[in-house]
PDB file of N, CA and C in Angstrom:
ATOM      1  N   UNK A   1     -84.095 -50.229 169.868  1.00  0.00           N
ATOM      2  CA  UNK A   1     -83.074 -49.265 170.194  1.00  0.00           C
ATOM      3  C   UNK A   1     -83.115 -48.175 169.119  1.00  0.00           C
ATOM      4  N   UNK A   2     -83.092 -46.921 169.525  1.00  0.00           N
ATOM      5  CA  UNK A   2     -83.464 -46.040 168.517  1.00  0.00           C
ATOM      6  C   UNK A   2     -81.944 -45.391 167.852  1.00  0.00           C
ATOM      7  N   UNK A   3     -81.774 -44.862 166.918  1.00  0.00           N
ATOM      8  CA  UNK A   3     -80.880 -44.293 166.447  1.00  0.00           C
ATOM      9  C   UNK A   3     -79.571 -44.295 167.245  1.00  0.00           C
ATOM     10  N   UNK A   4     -79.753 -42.388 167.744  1.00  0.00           N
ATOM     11  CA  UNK A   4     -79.078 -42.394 168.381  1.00  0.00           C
ATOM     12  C   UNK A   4     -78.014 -43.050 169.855  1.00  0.00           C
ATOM     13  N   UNK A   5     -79.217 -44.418 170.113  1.00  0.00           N
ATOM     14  CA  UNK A   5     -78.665 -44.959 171.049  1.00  0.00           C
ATOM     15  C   UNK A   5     -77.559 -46.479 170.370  1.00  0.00           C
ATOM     16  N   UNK A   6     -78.006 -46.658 169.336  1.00  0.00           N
ATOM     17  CA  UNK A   6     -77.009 -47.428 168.143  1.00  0.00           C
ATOM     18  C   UNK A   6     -76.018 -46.920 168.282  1.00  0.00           C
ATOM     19  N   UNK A   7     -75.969 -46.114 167.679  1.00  0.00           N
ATOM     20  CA  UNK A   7     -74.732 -44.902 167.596  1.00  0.00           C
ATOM     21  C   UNK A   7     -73.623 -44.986 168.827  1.00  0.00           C
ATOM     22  N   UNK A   8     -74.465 -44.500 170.080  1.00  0.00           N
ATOM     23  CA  UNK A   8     -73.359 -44.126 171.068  1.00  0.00           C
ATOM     24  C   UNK A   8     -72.825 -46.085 171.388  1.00  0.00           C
ATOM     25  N   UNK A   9     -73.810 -47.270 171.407  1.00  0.00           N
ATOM     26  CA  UNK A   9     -73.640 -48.413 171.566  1.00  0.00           C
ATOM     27  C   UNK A   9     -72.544 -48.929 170.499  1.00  0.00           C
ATOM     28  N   UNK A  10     -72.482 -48.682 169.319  1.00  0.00           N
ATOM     29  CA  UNK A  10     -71.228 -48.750 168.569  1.00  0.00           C
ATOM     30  C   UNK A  10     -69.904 -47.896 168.468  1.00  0.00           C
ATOM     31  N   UNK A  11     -70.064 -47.051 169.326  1.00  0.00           N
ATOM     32  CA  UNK A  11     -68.979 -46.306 169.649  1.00  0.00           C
ATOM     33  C   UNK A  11     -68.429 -46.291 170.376  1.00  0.00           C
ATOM     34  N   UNK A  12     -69.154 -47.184 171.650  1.00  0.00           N
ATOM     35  CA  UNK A  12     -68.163 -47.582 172.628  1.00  0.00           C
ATOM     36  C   UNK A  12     -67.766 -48.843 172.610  1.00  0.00           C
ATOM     37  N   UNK A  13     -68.200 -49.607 171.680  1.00  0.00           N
ATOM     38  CA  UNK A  13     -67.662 -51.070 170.821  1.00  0.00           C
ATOM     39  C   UNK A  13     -66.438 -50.357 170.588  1.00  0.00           C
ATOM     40  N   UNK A  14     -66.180 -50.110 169.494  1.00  0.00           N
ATOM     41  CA  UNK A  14     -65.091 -49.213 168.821  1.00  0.00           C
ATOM     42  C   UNK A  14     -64.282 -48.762 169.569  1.00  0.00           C
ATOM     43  N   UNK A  15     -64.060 -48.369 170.318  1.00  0.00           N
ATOM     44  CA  UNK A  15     -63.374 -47.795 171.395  1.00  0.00           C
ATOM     45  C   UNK A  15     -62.867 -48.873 172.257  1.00  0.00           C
ATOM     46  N   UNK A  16     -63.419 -49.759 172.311  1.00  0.00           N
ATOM     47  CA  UNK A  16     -63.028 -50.858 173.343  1.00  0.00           C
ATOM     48  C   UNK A  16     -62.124 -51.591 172.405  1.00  0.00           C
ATOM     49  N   UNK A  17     -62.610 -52.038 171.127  1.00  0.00           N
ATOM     50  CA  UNK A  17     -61.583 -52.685 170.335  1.00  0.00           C
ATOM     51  C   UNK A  17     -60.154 -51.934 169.780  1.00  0.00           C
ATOM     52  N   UNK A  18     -60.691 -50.827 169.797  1.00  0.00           N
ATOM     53  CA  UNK A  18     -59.162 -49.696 169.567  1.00  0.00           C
ATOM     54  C   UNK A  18     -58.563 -50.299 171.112  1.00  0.00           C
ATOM     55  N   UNK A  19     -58.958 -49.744 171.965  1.00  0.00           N
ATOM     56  CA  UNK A  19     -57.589 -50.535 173.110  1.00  0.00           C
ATOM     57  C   UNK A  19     -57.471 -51.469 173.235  1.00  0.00           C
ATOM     58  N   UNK A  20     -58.283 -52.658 172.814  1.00  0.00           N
ATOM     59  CA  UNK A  20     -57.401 -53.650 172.483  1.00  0.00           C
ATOM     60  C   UNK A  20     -56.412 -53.939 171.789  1.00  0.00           C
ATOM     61  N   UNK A  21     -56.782 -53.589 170.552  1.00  0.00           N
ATOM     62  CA  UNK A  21     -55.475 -53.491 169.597  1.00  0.00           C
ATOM     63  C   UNK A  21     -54.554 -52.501 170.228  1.00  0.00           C
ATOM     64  N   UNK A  22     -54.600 -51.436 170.634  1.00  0.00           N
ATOM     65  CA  UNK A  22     -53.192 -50.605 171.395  1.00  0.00           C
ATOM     66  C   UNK A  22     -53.208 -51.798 172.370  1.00  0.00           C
ATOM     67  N   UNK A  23     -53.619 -52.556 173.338  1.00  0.00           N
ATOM     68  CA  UNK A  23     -52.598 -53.159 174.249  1.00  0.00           C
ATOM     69  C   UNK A  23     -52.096 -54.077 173.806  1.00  0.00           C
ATOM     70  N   UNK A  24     -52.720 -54.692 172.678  1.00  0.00           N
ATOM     71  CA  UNK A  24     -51.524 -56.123 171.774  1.00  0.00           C
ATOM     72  C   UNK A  24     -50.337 -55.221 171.395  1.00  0.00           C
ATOM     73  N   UNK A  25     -50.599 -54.295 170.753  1.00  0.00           N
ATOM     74  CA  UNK A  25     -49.277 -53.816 170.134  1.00  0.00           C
ATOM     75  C   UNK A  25     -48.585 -53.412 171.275  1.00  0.00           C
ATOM     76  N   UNK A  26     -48.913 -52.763 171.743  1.00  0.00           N
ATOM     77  CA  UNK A  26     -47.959 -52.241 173.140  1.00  0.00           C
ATOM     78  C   UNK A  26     -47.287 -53.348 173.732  1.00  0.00           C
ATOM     79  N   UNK A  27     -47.715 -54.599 173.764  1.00  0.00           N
ATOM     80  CA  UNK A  27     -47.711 -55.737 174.794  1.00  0.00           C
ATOM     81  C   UNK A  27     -46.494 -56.184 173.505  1.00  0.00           C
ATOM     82  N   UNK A  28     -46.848 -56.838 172.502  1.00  0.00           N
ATOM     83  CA  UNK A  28     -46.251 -57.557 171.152  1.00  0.00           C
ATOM     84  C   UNK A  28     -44.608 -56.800 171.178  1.00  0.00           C
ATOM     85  N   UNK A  29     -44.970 -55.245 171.051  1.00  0.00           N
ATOM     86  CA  UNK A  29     -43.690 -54.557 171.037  1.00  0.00           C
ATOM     87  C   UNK A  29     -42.601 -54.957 172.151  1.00  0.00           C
ATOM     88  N   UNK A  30     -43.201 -55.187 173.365  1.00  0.00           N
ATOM     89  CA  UNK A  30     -42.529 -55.534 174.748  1.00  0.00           C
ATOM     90  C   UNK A  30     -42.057 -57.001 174.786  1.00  0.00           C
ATOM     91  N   UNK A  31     -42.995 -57.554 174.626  1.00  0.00           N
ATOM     92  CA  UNK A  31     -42.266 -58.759 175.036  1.00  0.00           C
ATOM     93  C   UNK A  31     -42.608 -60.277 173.662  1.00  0.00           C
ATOM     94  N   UNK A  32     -42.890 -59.498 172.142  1.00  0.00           N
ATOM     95  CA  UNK A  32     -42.853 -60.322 171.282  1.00  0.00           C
ATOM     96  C   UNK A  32     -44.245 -61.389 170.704  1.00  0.00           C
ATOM     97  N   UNK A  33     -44.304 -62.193 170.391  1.00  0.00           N
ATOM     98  CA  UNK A  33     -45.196 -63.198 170.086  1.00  0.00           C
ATOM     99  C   UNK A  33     -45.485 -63.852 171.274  1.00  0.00           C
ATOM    100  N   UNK A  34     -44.925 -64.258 171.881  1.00  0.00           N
ATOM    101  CA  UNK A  34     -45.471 -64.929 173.248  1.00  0.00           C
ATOM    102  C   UNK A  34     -46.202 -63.697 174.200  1.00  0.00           C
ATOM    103  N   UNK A  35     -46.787 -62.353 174.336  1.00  0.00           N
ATOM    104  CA  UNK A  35     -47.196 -61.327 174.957  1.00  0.00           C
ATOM    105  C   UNK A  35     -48.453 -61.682 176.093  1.00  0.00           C
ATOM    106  N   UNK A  36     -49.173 -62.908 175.008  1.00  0.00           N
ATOM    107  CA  UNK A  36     -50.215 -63.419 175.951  1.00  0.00           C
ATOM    108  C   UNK A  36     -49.918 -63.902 177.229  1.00  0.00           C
ATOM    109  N   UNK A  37     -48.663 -64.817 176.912  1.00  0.00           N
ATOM    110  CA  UNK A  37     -48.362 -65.452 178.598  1.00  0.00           C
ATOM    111  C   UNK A  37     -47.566 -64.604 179.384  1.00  0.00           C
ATOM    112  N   UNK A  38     -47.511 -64.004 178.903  1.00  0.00           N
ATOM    113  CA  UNK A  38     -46.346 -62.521 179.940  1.00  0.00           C
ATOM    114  C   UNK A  38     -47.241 -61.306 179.865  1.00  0.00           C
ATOM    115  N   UNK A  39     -49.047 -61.206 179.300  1.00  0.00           N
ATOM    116  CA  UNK A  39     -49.539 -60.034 179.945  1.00  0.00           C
ATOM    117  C   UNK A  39     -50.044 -59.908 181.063  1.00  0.00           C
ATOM    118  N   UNK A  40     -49.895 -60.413 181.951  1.00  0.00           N
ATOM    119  CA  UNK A  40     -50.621 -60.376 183.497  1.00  0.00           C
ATOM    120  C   UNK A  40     -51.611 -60.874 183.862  1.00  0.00           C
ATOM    121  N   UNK A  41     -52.745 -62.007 182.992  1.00  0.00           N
ATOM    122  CA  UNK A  41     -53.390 -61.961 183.559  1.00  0.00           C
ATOM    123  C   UNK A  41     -53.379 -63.793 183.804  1.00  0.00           C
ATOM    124  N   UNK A  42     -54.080 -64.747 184.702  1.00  0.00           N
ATOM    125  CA  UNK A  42     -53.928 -65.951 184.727  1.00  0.00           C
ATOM    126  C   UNK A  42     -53.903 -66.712 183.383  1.00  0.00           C
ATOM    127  N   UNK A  43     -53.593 -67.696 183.549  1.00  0.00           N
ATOM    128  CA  UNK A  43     -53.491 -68.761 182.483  1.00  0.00           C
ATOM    129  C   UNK A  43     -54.962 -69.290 182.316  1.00  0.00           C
ATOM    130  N   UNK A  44     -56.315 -69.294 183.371  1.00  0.00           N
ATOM    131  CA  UNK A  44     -56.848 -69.844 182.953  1.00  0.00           C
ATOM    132  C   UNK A  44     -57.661 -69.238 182.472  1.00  0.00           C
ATOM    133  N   UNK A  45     -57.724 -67.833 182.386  1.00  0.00           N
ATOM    134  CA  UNK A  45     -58.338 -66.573 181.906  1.00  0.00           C
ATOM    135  C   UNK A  45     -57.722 -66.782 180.300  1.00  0.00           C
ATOM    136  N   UNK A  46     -56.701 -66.836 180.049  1.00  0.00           N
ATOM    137  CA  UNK A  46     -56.601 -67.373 178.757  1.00  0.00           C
ATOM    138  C   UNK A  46     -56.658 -68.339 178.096  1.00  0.00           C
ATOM    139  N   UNK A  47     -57.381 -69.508 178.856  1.00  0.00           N
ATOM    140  CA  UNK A  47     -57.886 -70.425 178.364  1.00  0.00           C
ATOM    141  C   UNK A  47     -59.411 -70.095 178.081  1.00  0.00           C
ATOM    142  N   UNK A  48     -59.696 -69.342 179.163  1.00  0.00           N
ATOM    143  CA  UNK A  48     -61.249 -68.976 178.726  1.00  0.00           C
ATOM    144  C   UNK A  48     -61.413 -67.888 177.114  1.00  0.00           C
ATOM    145  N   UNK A  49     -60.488 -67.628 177.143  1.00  0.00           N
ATOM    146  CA  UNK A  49     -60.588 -66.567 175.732  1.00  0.00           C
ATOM    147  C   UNK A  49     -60.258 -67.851 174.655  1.00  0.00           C
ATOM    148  N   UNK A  50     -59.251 -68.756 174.836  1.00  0.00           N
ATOM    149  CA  UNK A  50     -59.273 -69.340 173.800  1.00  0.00           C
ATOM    150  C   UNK A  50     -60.374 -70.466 173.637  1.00  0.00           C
ATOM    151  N   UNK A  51     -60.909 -70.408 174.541  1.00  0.00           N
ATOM    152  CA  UNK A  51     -62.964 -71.584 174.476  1.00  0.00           C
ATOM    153  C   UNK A  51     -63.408 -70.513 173.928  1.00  0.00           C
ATOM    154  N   UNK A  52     -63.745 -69.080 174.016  1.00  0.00           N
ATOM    155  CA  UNK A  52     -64.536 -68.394 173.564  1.00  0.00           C
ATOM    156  C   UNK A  52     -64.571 -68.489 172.295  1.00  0.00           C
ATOM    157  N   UNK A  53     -63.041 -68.343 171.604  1.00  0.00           N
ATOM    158  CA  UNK A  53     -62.284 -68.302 170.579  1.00  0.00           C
ATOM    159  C   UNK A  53     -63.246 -69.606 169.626  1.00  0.00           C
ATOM    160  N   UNK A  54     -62.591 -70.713 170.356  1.00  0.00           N
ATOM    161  CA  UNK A  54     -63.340 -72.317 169.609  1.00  0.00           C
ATOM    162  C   UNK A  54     -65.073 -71.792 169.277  1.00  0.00           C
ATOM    163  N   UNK A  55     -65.582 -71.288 170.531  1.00  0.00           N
ATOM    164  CA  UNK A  55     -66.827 -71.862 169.938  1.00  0.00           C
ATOM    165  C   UNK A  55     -67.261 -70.743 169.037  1.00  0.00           C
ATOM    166  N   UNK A  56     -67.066 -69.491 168.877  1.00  0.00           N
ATOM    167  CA  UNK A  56     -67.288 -68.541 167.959  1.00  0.00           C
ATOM    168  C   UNK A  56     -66.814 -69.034 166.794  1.00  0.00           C
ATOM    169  N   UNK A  57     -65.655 -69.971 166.383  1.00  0.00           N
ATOM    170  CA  UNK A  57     -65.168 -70.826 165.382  1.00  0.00           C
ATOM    171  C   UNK A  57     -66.125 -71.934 164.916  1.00  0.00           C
ATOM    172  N   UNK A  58     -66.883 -72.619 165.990  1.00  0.00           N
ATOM    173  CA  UNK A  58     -68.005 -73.698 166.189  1.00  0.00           C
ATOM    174  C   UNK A  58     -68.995 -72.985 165.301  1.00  0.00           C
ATOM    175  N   UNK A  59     -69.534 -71.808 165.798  1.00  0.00           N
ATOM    176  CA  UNK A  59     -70.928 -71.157 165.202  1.00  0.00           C
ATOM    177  C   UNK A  59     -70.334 -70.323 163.907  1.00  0.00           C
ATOM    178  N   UNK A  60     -69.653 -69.841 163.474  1.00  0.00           N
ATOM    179  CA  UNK A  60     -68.782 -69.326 162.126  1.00  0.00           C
ATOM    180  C   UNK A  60     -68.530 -70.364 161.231  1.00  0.00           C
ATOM    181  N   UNK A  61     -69.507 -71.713 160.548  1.00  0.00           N
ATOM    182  CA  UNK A  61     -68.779 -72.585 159.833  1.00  0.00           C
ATOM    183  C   UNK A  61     -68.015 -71.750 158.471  1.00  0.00           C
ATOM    184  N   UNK A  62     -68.996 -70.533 157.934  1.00  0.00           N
ATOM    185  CA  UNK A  62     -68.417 -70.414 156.833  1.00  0.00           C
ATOM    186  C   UNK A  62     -68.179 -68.886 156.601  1.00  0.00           C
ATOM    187  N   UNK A  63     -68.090 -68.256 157.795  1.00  0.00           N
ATOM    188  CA  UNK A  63     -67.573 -66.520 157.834  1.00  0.00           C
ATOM    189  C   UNK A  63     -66.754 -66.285 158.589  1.00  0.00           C
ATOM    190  N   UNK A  64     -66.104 -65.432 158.691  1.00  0.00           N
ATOM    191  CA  UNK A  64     -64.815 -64.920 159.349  1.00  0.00           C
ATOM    192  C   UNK A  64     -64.701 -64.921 160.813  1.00  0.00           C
ATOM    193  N   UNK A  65     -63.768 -65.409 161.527  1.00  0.00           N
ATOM    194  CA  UNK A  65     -63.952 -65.127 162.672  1.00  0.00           C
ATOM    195  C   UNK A  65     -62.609 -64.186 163.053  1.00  0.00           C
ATOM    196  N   UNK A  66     -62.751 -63.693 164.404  1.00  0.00           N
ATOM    197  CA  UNK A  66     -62.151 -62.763 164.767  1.00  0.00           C
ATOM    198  C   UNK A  66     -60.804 -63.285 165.272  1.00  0.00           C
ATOM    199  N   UNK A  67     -59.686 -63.262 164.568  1.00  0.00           N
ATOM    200  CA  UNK A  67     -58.572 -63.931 165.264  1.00  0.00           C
ATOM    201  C   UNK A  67     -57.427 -63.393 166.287  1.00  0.00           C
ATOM    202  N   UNK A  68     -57.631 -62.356 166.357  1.00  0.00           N
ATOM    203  CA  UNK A  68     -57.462 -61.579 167.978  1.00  0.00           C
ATOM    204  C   UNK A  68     -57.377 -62.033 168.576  1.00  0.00           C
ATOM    205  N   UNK A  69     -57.106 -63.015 170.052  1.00  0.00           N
ATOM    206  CA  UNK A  69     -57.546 -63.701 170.618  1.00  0.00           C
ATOM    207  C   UNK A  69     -57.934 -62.624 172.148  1.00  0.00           C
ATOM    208  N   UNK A  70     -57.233 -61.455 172.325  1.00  0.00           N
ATOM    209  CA  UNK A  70     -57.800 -60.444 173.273  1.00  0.00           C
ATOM    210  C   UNK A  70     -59.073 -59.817 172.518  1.00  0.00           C
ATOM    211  N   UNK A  71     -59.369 -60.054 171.434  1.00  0.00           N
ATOM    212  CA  UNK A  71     -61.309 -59.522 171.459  1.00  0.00           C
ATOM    213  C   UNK A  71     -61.831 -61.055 171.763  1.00  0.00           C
ATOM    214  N   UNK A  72     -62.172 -61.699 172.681  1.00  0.00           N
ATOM    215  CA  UNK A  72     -62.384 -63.113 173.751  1.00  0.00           C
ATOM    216  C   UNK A  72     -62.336 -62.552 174.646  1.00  0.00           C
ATOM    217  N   UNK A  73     -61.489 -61.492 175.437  1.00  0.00           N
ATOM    218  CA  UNK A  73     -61.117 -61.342 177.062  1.00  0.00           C
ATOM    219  C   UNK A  73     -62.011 -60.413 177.399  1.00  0.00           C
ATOM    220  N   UNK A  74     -62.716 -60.730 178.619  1.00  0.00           N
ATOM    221  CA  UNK A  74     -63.676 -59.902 179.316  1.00  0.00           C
ATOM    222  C   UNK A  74     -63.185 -58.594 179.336  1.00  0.00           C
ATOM    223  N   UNK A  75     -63.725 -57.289 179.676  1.00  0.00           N
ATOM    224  CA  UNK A  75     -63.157 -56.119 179.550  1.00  0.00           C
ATOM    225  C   UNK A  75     -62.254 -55.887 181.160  1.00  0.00           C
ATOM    226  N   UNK A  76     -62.858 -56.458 181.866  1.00  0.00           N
ATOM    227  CA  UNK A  76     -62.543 -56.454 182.944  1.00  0.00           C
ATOM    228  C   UNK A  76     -60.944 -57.196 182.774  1.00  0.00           C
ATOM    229  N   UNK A  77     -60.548 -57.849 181.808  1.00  0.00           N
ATOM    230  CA  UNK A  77     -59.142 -58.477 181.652  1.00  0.00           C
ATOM    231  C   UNK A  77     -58.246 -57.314 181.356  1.00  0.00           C
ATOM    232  N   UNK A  78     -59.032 -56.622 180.763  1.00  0.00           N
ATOM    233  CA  UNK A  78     -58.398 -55.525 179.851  1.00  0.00           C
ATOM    234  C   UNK A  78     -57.879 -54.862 181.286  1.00  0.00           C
ATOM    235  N   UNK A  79     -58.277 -54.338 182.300  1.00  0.00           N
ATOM    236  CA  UNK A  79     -57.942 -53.878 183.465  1.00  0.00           C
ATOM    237  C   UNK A  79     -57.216 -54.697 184.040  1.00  0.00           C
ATOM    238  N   UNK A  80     -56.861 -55.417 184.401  1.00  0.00           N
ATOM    239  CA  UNK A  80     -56.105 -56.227 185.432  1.00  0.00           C
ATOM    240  C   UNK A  80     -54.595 -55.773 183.889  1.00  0.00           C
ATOM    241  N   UNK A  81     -54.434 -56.457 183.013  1.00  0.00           N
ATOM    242  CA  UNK A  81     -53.416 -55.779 181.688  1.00  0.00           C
ATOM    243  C   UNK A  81     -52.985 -54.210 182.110  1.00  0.00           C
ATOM    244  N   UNK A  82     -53.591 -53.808 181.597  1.00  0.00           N
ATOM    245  CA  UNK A  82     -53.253 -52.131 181.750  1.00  0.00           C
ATOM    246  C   UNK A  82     -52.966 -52.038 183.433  1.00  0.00           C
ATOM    247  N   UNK A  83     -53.293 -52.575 184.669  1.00  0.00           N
ATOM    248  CA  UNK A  83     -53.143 -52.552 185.975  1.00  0.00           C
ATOM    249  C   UNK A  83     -51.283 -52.869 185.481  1.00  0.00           C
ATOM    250  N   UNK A  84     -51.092 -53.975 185.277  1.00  0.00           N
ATOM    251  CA  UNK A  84     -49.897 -54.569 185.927  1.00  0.00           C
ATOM    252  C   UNK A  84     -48.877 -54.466 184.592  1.00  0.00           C
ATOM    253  N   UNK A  85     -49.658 -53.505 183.611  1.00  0.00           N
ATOM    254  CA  UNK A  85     -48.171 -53.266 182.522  1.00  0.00           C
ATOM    255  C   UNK A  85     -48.061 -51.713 182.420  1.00  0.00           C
ATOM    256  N   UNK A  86     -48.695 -50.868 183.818  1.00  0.00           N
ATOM    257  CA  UNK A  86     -49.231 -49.155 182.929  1.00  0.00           C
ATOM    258  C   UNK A  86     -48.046 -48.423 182.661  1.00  0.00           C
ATOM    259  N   UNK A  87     -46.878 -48.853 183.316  1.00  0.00           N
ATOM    260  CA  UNK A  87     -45.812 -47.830 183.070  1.00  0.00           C
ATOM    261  C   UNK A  87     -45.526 -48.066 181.271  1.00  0.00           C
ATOM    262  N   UNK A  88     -45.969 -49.216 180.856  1.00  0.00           N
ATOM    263  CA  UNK A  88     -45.472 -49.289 179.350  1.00  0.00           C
ATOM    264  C   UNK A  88     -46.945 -48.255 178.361  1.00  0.00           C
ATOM    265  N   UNK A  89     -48.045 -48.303 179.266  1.00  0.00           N
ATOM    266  CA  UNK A  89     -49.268 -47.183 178.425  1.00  0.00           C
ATOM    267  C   UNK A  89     -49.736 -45.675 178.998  1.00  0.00           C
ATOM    268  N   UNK A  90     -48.366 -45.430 180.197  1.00  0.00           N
ATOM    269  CA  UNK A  90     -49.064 -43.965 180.610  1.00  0.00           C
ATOM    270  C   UNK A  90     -48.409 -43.130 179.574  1.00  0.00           C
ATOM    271  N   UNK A  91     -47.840 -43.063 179.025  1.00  0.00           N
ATOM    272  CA  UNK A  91     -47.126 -42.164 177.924  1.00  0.00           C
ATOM    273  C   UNK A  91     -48.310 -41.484 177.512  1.00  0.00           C
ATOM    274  N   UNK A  92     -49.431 -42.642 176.650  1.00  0.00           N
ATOM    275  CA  UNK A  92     -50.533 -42.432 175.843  1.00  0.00           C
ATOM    276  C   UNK A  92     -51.421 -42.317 176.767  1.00  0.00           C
ATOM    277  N   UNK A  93     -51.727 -42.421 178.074  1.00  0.00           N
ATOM    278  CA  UNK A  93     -52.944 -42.945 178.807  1.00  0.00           C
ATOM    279  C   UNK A  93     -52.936 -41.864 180.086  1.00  0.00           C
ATOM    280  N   UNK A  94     -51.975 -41.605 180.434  1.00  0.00           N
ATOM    281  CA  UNK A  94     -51.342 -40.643 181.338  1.00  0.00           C
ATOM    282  C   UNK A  94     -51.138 -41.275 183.075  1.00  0.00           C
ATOM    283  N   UNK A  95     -51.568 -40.103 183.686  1.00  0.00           N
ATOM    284  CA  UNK A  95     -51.634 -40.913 185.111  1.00  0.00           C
ATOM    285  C   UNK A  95     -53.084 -42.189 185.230  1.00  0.00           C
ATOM    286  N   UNK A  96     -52.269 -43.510 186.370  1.00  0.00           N
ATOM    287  CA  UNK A  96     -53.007 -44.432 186.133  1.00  0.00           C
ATOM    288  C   UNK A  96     -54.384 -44.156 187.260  1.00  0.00           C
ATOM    289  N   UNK A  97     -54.367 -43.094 187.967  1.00  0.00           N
ATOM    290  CA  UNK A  97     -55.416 -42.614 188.806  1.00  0.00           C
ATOM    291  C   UNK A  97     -56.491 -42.239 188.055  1.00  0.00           C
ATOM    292  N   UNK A  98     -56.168 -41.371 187.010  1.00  0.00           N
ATOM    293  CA  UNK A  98     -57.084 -40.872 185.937  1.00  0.00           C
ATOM    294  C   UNK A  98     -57.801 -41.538 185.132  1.00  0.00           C
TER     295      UNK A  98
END
């Protein structure tokens, strides 16, 4: 992968993890520490983030792991979230057509 294609490939990393963190906080602000089971998406979808969670813990014996538990959720989770909470992110996000 050459340079510039690094580049744009870590920048849309970055970008994806910035809205994650805006929808925890957005979510956290709304409805507290429990946000996970009241963001919209199934229960067993958050069981799959928290296996993801374990085994990235499994292969990390002795470096940091990511304790986020929405950097685990497919991006596609991230949509069904922002689907069924947008009136709390069009402020920042605008119309949900757009």
């Amino acid at each position: 992968m050459d340079e510039k294609a690094m580049d744009v490939s870590q920048a849309l990393k970055d970008t994806e993890n910035s809205l994650r963190d805006f929808i925890a906080y957005v979510l956290r602000e709304a409805f507290g520490d429990e946000w996970v089971d009241k963001c919209g998406v199934t229960p067993e979808r958050v069981q799959k983030w928290n296996r993801r969670k374990a085994q990235e813990e499994g292969r990390q014996k002795l470096g940091a792991v990511e304790e986020r538990l929405l950097y685990y959720a497919d991006f596609y989770d991230l949509e069904t979230i922002l689907g069924k909470h947008w009136h709390r992110f069009s402020e920042a996000l605008g119309k949900e057509k757009r």
